[in-house]
PDB file of N, CA and C in Angstrom:
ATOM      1  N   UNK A   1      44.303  37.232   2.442  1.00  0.00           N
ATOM      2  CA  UNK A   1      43.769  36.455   3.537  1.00  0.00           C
ATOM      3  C   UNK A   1      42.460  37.102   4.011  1.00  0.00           C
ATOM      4  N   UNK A   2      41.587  36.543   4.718  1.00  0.00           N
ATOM      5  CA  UNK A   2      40.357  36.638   4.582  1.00  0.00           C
ATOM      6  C   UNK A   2      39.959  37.399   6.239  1.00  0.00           C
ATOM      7  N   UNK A   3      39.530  38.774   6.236  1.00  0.00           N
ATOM      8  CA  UNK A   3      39.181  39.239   7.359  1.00  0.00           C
ATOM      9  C   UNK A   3      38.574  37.852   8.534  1.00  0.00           C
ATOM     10  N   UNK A   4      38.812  38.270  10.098  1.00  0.00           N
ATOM     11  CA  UNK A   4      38.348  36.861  10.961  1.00  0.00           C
ATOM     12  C   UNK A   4      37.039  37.259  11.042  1.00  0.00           C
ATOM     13  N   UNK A   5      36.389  38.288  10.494  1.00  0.00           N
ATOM     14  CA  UNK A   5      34.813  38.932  10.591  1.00  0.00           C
ATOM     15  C   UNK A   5      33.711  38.191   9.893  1.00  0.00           C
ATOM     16  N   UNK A   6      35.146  38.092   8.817  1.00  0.00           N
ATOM     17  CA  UNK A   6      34.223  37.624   7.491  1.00  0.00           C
ATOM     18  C   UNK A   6      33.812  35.729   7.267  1.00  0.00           C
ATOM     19  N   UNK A   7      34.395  35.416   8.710  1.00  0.00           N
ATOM     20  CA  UNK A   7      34.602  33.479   8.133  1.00  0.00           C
ATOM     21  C   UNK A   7      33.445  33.393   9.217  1.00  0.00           C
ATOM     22  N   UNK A   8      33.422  31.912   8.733  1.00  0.00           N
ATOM     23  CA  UNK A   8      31.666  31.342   9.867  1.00  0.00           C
ATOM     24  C   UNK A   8      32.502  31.173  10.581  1.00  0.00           C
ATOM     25  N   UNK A   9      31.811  30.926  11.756  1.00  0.00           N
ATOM     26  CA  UNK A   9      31.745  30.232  13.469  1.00  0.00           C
ATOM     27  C   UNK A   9      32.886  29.260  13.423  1.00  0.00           C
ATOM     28  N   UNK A  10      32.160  28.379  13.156  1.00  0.00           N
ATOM     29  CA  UNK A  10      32.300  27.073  12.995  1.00  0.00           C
ATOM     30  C   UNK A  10      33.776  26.813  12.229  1.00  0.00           C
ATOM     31  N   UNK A  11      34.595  25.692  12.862  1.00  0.00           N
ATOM     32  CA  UNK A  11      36.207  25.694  12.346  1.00  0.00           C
ATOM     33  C   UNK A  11      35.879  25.120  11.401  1.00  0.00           C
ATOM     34  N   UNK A  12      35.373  23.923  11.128  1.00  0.00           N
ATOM     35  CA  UNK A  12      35.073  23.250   9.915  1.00  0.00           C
ATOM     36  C   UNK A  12      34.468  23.661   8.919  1.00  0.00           C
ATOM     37  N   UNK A  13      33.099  25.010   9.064  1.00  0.00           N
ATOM     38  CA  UNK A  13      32.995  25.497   8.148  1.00  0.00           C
ATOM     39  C   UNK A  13      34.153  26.472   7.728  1.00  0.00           C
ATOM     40  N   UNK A  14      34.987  26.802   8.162  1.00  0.00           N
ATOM     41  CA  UNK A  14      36.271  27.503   7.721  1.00  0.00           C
ATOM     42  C   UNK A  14      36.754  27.233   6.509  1.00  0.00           C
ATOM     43  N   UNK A  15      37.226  26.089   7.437  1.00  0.00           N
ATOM     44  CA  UNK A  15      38.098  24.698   6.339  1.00  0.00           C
ATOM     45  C   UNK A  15      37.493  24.508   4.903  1.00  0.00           C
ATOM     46  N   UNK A  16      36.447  24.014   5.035  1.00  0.00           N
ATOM     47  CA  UNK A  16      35.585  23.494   3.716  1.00  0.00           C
ATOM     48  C   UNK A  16      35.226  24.761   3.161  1.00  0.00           C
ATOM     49  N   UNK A  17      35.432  26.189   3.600  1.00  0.00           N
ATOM     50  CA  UNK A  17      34.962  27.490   2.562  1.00  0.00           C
ATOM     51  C   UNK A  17      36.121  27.816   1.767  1.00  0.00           C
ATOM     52  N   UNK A  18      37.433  27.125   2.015  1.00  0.00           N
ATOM     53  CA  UNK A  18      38.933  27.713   1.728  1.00  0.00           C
ATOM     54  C   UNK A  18      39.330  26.436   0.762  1.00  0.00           C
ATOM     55  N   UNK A  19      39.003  24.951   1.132  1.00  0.00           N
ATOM     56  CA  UNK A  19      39.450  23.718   0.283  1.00  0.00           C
ATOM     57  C   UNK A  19      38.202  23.059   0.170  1.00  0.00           C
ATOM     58  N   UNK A  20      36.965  23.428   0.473  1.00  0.00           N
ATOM     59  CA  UNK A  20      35.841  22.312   0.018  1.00  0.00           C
ATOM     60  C   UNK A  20      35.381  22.143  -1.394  1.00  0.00           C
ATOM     61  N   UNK A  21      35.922  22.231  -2.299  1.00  0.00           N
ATOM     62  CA  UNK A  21      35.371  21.559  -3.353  1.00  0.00           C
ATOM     63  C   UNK A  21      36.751  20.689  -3.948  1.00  0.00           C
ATOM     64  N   UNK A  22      36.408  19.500  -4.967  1.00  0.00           N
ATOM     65  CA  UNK A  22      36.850  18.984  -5.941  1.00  0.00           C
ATOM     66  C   UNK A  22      38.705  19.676  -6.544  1.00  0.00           C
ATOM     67  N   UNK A  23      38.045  20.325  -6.951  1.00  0.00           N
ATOM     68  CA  UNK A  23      39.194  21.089  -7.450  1.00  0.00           C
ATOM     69  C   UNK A  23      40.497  21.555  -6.747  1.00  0.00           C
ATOM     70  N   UNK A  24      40.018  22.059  -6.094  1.00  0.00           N
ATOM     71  CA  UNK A  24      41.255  22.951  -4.851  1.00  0.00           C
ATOM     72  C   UNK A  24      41.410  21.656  -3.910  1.00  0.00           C
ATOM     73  N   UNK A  25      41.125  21.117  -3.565  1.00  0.00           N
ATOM     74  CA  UNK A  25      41.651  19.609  -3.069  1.00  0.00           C
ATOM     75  C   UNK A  25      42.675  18.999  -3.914  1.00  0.00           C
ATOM     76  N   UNK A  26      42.234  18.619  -5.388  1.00  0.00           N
ATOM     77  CA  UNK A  26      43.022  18.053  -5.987  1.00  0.00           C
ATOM     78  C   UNK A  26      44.379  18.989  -6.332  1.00  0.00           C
ATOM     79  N   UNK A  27      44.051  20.194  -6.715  1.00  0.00           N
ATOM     80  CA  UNK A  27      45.179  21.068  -6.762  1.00  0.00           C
ATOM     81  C   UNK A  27      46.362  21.045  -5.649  1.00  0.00           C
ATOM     82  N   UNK A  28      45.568  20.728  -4.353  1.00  0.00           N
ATOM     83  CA  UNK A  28      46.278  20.934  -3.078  1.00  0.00           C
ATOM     84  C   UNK A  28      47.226  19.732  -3.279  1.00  0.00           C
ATOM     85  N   UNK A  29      46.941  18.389  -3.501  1.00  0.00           N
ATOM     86  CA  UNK A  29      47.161  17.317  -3.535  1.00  0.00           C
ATOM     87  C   UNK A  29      48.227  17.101  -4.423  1.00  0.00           C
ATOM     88  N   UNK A  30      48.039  18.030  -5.955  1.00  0.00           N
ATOM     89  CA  UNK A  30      49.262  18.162  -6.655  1.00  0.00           C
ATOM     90  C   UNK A  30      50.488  18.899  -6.063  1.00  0.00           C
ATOM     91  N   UNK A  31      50.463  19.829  -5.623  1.00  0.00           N
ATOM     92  CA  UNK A  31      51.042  21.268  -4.987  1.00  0.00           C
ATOM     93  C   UNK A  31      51.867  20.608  -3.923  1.00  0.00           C
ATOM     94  N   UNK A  32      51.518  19.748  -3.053  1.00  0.00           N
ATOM     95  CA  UNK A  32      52.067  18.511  -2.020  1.00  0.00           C
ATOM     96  C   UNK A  32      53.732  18.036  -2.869  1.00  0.00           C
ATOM     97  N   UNK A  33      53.988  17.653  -3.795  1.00  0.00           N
ATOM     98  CA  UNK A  33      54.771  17.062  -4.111  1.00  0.00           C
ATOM     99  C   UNK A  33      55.658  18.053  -4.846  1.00  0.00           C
ATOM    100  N   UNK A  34      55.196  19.247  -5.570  1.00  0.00           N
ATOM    101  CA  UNK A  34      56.451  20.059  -6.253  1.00  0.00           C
ATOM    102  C   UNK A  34      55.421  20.879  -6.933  1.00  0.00           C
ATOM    103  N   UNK A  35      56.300  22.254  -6.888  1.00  0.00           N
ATOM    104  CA  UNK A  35      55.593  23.330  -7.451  1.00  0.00           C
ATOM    105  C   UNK A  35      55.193  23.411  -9.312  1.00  0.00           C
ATOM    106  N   UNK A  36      53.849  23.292  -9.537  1.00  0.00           N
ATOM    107  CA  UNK A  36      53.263  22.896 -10.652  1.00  0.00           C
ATOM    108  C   UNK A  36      52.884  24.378 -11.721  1.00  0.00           C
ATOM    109  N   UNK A  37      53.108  24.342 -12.865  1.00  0.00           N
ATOM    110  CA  UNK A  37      53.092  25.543 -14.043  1.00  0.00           C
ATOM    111  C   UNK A  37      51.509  25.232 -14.408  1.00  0.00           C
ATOM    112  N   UNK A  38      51.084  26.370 -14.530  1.00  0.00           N
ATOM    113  CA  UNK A  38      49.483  26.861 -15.264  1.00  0.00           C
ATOM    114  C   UNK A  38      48.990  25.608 -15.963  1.00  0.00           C
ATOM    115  N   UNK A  39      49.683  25.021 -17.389  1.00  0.00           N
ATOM    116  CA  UNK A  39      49.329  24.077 -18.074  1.00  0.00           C
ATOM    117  C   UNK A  39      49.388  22.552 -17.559  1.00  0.00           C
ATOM    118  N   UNK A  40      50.494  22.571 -16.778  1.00  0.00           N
ATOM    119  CA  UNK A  40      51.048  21.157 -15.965  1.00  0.00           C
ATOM    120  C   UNK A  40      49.545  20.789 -15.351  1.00  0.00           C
ATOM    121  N   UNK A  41      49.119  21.505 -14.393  1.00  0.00           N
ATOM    122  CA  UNK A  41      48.139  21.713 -13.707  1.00  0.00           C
ATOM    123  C   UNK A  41      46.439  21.139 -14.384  1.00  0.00           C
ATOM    124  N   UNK A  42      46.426  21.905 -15.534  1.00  0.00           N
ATOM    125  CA  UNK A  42      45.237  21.803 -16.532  1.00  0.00           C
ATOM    126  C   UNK A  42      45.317  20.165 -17.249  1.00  0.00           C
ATOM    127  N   UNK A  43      46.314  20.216 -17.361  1.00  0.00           N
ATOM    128  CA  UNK A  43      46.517  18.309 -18.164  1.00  0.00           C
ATOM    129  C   UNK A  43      46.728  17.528 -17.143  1.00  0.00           C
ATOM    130  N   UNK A  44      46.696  17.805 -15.978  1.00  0.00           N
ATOM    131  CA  UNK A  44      46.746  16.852 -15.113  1.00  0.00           C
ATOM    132  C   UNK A  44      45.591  16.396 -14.368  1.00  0.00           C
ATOM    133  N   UNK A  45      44.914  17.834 -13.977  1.00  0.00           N
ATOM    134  CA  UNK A  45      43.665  17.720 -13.583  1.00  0.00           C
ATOM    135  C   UNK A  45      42.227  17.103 -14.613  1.00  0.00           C
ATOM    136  N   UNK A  46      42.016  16.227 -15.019  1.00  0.00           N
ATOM    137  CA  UNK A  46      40.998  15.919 -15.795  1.00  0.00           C
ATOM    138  C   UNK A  46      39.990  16.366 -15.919  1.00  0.00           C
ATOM    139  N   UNK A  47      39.586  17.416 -16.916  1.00  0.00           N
ATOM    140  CA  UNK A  47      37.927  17.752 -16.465  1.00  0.00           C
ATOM    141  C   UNK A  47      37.755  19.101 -16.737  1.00  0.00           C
ATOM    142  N   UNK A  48      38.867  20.119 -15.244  1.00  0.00           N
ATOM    143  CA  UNK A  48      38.553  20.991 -15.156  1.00  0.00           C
ATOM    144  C   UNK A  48      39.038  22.444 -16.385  1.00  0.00           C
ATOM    145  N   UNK A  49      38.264  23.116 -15.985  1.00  0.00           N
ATOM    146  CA  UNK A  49      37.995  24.325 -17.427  1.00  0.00           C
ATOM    147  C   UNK A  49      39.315  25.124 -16.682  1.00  0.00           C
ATOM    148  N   UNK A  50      39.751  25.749 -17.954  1.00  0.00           N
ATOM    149  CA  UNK A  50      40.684  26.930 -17.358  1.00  0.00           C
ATOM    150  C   UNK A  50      40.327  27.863 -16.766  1.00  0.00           C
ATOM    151  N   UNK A  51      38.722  28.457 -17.123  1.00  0.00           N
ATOM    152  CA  UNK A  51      37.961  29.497 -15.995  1.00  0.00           C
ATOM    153  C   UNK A  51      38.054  28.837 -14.285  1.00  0.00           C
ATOM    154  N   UNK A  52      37.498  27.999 -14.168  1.00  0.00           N
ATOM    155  CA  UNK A  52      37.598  27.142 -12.598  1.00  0.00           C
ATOM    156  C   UNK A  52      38.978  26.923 -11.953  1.00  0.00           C
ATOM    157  N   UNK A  53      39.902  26.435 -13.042  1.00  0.00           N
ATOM    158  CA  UNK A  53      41.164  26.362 -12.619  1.00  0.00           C
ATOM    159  C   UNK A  53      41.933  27.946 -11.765  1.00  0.00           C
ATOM    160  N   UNK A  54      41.635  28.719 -13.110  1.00  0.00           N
ATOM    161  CA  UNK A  54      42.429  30.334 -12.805  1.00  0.00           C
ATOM    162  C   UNK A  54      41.688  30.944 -11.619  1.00  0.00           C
ATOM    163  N   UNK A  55      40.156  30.588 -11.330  1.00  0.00           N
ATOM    164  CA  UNK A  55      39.446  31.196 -10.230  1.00  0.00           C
ATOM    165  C   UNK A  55      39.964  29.865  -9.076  1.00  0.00           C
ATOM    166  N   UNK A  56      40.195  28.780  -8.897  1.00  0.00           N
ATOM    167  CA  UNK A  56      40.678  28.272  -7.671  1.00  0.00           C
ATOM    168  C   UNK A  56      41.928  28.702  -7.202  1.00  0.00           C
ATOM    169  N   UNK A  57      42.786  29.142  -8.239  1.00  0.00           N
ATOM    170  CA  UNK A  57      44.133  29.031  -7.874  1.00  0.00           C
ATOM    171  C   UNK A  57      43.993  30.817  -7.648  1.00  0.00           C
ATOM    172  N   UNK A  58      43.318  31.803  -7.977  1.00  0.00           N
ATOM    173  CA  UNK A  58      43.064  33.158  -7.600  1.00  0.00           C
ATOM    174  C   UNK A  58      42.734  33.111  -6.026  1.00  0.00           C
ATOM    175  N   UNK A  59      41.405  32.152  -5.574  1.00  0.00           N
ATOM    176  CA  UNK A  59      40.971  32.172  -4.901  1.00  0.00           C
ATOM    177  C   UNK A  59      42.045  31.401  -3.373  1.00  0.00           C
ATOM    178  N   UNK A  60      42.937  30.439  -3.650  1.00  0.00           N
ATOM    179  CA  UNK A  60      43.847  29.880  -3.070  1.00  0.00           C
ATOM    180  C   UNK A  60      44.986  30.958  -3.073  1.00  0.00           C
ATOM    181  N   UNK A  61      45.436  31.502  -3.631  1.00  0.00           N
ATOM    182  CA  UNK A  61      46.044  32.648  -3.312  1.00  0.00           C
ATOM    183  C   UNK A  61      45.874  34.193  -2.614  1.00  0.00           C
ATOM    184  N   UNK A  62      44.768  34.055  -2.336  1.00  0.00           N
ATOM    185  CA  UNK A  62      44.295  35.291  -1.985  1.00  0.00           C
ATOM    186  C   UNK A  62      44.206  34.726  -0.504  1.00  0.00           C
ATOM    187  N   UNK A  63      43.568  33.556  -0.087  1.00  0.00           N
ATOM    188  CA  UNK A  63      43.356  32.708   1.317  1.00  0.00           C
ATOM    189  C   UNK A  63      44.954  32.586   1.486  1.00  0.00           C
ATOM    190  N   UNK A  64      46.023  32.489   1.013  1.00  0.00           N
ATOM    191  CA  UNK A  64      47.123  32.773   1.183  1.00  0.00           C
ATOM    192  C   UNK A  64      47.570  30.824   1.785  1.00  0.00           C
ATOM    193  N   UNK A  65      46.988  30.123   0.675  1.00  0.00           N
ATOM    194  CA  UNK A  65      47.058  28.703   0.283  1.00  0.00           C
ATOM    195  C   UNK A  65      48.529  28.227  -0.321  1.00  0.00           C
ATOM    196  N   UNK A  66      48.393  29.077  -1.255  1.00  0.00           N
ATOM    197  CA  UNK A  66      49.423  28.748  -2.718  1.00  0.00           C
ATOM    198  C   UNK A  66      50.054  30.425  -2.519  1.00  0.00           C
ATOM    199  N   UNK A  67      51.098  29.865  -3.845  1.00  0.00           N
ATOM    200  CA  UNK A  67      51.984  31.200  -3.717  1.00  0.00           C
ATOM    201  C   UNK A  67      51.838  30.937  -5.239  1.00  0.00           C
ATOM    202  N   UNK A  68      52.377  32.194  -5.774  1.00  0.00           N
ATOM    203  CA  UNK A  68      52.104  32.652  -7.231  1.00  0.00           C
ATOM    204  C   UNK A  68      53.546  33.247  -7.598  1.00  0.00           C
ATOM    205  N   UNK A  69      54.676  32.928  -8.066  1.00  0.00           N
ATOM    206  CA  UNK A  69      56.265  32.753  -8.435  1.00  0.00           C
ATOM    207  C   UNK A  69      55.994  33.217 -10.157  1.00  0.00           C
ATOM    208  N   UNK A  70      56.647  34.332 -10.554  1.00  0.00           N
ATOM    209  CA  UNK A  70      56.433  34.587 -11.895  1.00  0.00           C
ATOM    210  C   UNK A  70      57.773  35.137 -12.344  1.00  0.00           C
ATOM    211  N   UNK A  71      58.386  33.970 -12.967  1.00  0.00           N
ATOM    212  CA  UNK A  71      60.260  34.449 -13.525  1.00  0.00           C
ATOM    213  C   UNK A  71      59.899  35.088 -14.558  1.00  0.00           C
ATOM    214  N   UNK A  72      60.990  36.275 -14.615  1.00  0.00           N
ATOM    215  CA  UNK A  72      61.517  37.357 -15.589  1.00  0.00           C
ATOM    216  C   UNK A  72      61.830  36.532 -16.953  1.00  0.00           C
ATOM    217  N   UNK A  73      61.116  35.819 -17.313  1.00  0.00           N
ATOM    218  CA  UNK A  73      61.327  35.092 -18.869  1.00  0.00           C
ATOM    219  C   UNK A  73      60.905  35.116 -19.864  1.00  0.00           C
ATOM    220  N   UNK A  74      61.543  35.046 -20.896  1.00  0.00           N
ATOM    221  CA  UNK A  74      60.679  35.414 -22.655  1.00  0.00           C
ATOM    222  C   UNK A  74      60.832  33.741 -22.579  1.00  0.00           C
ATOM    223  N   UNK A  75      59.403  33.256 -22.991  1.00  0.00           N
ATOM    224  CA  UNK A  75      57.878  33.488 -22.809  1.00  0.00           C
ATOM    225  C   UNK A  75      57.961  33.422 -21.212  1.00  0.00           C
ATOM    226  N   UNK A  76      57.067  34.831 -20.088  1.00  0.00           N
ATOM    227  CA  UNK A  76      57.148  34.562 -18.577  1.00  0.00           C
ATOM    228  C   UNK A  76      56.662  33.090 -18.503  1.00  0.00           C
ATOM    229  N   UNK A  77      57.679  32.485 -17.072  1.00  0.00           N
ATOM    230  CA  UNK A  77      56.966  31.174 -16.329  1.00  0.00           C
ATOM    231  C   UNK A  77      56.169  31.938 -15.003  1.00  0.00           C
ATOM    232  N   UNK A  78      55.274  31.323 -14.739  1.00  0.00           N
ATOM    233  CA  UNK A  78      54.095  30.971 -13.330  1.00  0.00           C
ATOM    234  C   UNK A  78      54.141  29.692 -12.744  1.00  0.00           C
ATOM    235  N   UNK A  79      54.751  29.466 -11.777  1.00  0.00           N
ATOM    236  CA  UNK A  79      54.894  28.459 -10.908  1.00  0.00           C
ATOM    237  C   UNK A  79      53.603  28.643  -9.675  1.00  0.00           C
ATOM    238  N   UNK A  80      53.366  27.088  -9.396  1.00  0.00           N
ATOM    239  CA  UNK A  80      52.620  28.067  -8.069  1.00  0.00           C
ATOM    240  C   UNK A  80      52.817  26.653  -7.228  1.00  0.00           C
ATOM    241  N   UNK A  81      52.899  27.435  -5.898  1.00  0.00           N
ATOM    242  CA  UNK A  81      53.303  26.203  -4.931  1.00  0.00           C
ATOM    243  C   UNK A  81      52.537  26.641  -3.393  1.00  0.00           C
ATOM    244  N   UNK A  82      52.329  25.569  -2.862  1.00  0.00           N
ATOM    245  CA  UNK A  82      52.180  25.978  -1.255  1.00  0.00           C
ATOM    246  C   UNK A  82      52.729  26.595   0.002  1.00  0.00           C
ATOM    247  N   UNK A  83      52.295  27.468   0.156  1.00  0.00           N
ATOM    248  CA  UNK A  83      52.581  28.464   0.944  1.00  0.00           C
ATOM    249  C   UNK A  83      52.568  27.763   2.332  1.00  0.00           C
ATOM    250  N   UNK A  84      53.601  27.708   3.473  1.00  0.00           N
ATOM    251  CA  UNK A  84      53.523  27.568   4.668  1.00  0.00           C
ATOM    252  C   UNK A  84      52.097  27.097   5.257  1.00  0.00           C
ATOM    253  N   UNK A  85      51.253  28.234   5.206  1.00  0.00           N
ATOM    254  CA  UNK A  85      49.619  27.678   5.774  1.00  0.00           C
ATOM    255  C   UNK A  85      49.463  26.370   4.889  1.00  0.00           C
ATOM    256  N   UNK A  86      49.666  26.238   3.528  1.00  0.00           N
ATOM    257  CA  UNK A  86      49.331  25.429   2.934  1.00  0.00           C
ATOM    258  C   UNK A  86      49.530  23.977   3.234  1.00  0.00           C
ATOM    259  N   UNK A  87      51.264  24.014   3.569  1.00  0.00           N
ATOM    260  CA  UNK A  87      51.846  22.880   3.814  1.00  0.00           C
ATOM    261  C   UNK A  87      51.256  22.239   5.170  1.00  0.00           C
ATOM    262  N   UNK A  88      50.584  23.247   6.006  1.00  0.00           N
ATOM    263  CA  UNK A  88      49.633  22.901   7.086  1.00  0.00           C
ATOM    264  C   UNK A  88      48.996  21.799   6.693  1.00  0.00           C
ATOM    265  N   UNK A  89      48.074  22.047   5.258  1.00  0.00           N
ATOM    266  CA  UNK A  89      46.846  21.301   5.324  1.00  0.00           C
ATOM    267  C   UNK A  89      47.557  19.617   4.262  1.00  0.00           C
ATOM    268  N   UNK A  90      49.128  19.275   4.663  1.00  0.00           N
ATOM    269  CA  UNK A  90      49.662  17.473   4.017  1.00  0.00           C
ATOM    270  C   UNK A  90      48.493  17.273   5.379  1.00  0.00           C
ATOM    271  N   UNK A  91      48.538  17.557   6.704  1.00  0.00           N
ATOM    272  CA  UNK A  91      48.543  16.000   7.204  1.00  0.00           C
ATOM    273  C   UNK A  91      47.018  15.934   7.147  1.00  0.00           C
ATOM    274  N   UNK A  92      45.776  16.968   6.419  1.00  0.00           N
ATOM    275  CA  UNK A  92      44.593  16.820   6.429  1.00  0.00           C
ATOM    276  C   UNK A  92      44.832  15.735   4.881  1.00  0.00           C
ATOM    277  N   UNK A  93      45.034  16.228   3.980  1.00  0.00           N
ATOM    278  CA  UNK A  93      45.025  15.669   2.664  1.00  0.00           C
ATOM    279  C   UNK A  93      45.458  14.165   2.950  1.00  0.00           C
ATOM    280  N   UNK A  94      46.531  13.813   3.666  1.00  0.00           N
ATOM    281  CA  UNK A  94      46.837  12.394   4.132  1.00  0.00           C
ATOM    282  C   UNK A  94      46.036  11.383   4.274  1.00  0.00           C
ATOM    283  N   UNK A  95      45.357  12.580   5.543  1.00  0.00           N
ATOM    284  CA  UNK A  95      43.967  11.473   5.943  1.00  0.00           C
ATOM    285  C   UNK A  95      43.112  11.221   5.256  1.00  0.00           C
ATOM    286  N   UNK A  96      42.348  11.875   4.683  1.00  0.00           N
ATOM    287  CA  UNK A  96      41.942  11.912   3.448  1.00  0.00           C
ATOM    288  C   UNK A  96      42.231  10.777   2.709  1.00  0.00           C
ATOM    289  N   UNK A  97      43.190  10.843   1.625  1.00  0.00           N
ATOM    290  CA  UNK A  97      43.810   9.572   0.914  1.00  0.00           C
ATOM    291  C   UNK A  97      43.810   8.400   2.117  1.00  0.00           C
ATOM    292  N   UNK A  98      44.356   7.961   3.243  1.00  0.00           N
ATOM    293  CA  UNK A  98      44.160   6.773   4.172  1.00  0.00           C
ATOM    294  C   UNK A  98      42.559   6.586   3.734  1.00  0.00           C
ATOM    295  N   UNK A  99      41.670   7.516   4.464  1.00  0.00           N
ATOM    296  CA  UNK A  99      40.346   7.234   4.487  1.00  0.00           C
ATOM    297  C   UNK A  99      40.208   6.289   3.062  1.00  0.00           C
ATOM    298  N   UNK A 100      40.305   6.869   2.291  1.00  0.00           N
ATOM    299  CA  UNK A 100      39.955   6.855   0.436  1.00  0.00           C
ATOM    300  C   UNK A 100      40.239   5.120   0.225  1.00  0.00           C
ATOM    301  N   UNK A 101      41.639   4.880   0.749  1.00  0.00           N
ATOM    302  CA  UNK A 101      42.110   3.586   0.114  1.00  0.00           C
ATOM    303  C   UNK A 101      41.388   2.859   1.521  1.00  0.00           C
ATOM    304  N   UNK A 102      41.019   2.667   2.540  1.00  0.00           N
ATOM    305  CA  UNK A 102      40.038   2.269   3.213  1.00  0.00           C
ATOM    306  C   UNK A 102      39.016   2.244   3.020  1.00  0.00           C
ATOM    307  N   UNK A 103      38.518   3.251   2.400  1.00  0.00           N
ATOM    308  CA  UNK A 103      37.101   2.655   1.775  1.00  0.00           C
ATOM    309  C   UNK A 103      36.874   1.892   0.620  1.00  0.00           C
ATOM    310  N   UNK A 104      37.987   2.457  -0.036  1.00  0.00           N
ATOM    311  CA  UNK A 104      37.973   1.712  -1.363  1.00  0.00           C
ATOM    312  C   UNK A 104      38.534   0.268  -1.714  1.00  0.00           C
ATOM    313  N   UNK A 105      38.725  -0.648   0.037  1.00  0.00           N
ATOM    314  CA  UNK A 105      39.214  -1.852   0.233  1.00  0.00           C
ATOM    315  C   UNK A 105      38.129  -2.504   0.553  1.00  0.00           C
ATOM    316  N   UNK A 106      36.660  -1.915   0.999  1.00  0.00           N
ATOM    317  CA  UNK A 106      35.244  -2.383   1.438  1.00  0.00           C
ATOM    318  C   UNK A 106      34.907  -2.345   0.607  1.00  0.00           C
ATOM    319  N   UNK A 107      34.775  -1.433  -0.187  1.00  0.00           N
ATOM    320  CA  UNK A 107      33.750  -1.484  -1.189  1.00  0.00           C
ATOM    321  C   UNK A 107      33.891  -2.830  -2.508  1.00  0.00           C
ATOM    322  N   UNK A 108      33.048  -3.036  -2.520  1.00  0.00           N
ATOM    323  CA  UNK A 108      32.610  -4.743  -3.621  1.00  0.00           C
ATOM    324  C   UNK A 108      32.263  -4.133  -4.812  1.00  0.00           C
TER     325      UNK A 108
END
């Protein structure tokens, strides 16, 4: 988790330094419904590289976002799921999606 020295002013710039991009949104968005494995994650997400992936989900764990679950198994599993703070940010992601299918009922 991130010294309170070290974050801007500003609450919103908070927010958007911890989930503002693409990625860690959508991750968040998966993570919402059931705890998702390394590869689950990569084939689901369209696009993104396994470098971006392993640095969001580093970086979401360290902000203490996601949790990182690693069973004692031949071949080990990595689960990773939302952590309490995390589950904070359903009712932002909600709005979000409302907004989304509202706009996407205007738009021609």
């Amino acid at each position: 988790m991130r010294r309170k020295e070290d974050l801007p002013e500003c609450a919103v710039a908070i927010t958007v330094s911890m989930i503002g991009n693409k990625w860690k949104l959508l991750i968040i968005r998966n993570l919402i419904s059931r705890p998702w494995r390394f590869n689950e994650l990569q084939r689901d997400l369209k696009g993104i590289s396994q470098k971006v992936l392993t640095d969001s989900l580093r970086s979401m764990e360290a902000d203490g976002i996601i949790t990182r679950t690693v069973y004692a198994e031949v071949p080990p599993r990595v689960e990773y799921a939302l952590s309490g703070l995390g589950e904070s940010l359903c009712p932002v992601i909600e709005e979000m999606r409302k907004w989304g299918l509202m706009y996407q009922e205007l738009a021609q």
